[in-house]
C-alpha atoms as a PDB file:
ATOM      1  CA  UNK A   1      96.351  79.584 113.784  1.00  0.00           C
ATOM      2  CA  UNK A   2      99.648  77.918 114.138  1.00  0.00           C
ATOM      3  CA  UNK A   3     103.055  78.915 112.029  1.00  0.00           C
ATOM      4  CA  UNK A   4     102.141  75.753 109.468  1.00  0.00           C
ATOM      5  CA  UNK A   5      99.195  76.384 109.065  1.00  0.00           C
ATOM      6  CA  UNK A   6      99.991  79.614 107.783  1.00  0.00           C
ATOM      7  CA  UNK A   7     102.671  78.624 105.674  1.00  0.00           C
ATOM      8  CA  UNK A   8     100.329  76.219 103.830  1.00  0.00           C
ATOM      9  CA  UNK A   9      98.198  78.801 102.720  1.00  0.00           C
ATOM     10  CA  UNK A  10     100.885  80.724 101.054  1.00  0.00           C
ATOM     11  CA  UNK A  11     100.953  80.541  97.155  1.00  0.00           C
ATOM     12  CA  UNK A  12     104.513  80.594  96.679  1.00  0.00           C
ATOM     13  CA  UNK A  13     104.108  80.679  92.675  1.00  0.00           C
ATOM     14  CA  UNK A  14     102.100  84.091  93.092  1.00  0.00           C
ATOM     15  CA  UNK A  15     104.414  85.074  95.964  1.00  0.00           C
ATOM     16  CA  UNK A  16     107.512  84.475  93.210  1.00  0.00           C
ATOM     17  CA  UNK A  17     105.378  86.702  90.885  1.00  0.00           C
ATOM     18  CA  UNK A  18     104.703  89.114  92.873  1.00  0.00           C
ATOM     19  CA  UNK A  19     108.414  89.524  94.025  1.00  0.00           C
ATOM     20  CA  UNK A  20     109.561  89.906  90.393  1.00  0.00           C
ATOM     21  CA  UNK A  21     107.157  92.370  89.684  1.00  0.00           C
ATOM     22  CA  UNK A  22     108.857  94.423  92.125  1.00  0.00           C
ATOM     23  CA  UNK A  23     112.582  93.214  91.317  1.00  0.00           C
ATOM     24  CA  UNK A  24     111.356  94.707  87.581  1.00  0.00           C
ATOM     25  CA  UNK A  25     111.425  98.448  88.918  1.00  0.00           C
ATOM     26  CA  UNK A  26     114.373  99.820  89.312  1.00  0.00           C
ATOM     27  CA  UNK A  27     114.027 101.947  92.231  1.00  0.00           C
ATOM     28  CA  UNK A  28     117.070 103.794  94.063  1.00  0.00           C
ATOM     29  CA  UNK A  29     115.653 106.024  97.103  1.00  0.00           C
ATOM     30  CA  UNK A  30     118.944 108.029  96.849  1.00  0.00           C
ATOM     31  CA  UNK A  31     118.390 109.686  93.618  1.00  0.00           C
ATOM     32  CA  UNK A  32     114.719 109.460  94.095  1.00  0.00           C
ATOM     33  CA  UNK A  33     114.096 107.212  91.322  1.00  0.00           C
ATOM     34  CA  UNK A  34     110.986 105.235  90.218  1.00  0.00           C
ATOM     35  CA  UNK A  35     109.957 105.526  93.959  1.00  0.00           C
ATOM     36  CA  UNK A  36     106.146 106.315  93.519  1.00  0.00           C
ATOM     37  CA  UNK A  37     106.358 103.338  90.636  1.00  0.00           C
ATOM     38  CA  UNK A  38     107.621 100.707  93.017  1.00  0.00           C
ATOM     39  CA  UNK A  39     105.287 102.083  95.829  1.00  0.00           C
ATOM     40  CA  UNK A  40     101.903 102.055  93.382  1.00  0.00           C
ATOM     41  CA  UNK A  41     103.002  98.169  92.662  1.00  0.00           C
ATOM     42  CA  UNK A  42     103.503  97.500  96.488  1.00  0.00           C
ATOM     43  CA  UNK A  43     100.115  99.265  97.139  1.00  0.00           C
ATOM     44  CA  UNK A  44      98.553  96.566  93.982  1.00  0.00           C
ATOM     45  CA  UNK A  45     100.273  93.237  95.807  1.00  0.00           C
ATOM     46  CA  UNK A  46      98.660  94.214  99.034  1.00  0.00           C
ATOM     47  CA  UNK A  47      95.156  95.193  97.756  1.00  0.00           C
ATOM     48  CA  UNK A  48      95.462  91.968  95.593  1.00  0.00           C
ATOM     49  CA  UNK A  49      95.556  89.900  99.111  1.00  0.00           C
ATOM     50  CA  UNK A  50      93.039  91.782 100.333  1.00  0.00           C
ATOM     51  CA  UNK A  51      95.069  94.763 102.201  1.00  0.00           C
ATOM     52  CA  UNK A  52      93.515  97.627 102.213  1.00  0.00           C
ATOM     53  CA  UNK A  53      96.010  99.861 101.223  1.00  0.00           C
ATOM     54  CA  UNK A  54      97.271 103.751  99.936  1.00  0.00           C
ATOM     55  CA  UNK A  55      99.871 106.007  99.067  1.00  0.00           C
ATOM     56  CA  UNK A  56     100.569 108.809 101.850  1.00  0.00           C
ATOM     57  CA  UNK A  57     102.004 111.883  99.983  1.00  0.00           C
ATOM     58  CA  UNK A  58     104.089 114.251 102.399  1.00  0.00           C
ATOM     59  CA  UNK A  59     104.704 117.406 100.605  1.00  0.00           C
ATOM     60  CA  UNK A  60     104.402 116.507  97.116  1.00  0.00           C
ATOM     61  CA  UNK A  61     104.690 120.087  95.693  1.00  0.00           C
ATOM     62  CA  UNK A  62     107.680 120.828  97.997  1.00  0.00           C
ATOM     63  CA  UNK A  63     110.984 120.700  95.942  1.00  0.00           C
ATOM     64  CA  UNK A  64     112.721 118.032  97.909  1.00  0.00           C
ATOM     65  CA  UNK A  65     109.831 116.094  98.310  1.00  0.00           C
ATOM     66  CA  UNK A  66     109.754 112.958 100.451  1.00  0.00           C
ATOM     67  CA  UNK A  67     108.746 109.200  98.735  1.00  0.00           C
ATOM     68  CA  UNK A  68     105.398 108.591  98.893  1.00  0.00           C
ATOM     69  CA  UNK A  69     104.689 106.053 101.956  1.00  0.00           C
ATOM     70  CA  UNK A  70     102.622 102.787 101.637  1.00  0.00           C
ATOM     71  CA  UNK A  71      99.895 102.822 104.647  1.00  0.00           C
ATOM     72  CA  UNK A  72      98.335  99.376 104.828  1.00  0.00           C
END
């Protein structure tokens, strides 16, 4: 499938949607904040296109505990 072809199969109204969704959360990795929020709405976008896609917890009862990660 060639680059155009692709490109006209992009909804760019959902795509806009989608990105302001995300823009929404206010997520800062430093002070761990809102992460699994913004990850859970990643993990939505991508099953919504037909992704299949989950959150990876590292050590989620550890005390510093790490982000969750998106796997897709």
């Amino acid at each position: 499938m060639a680059i155009n072809d692709i490109i006209s199969e992009i909804d760019i109204n959902k795509l806009i949607n989608d990105l302001q969704r995300l823009i929404k959360i206010s997520s800062v990795s430093a002070r761990k904040q809102n992460l699994e929020e913004c990850a859970n709405e990643i993990v939505k976008i991508m099953r919504g296109i037909g992704i299949f896609a989950e959150l990876i917890y590292l050590n989620k009862n550890e005390k510093n505990e790490a982000p969750p990660i998106v796997y897709g």
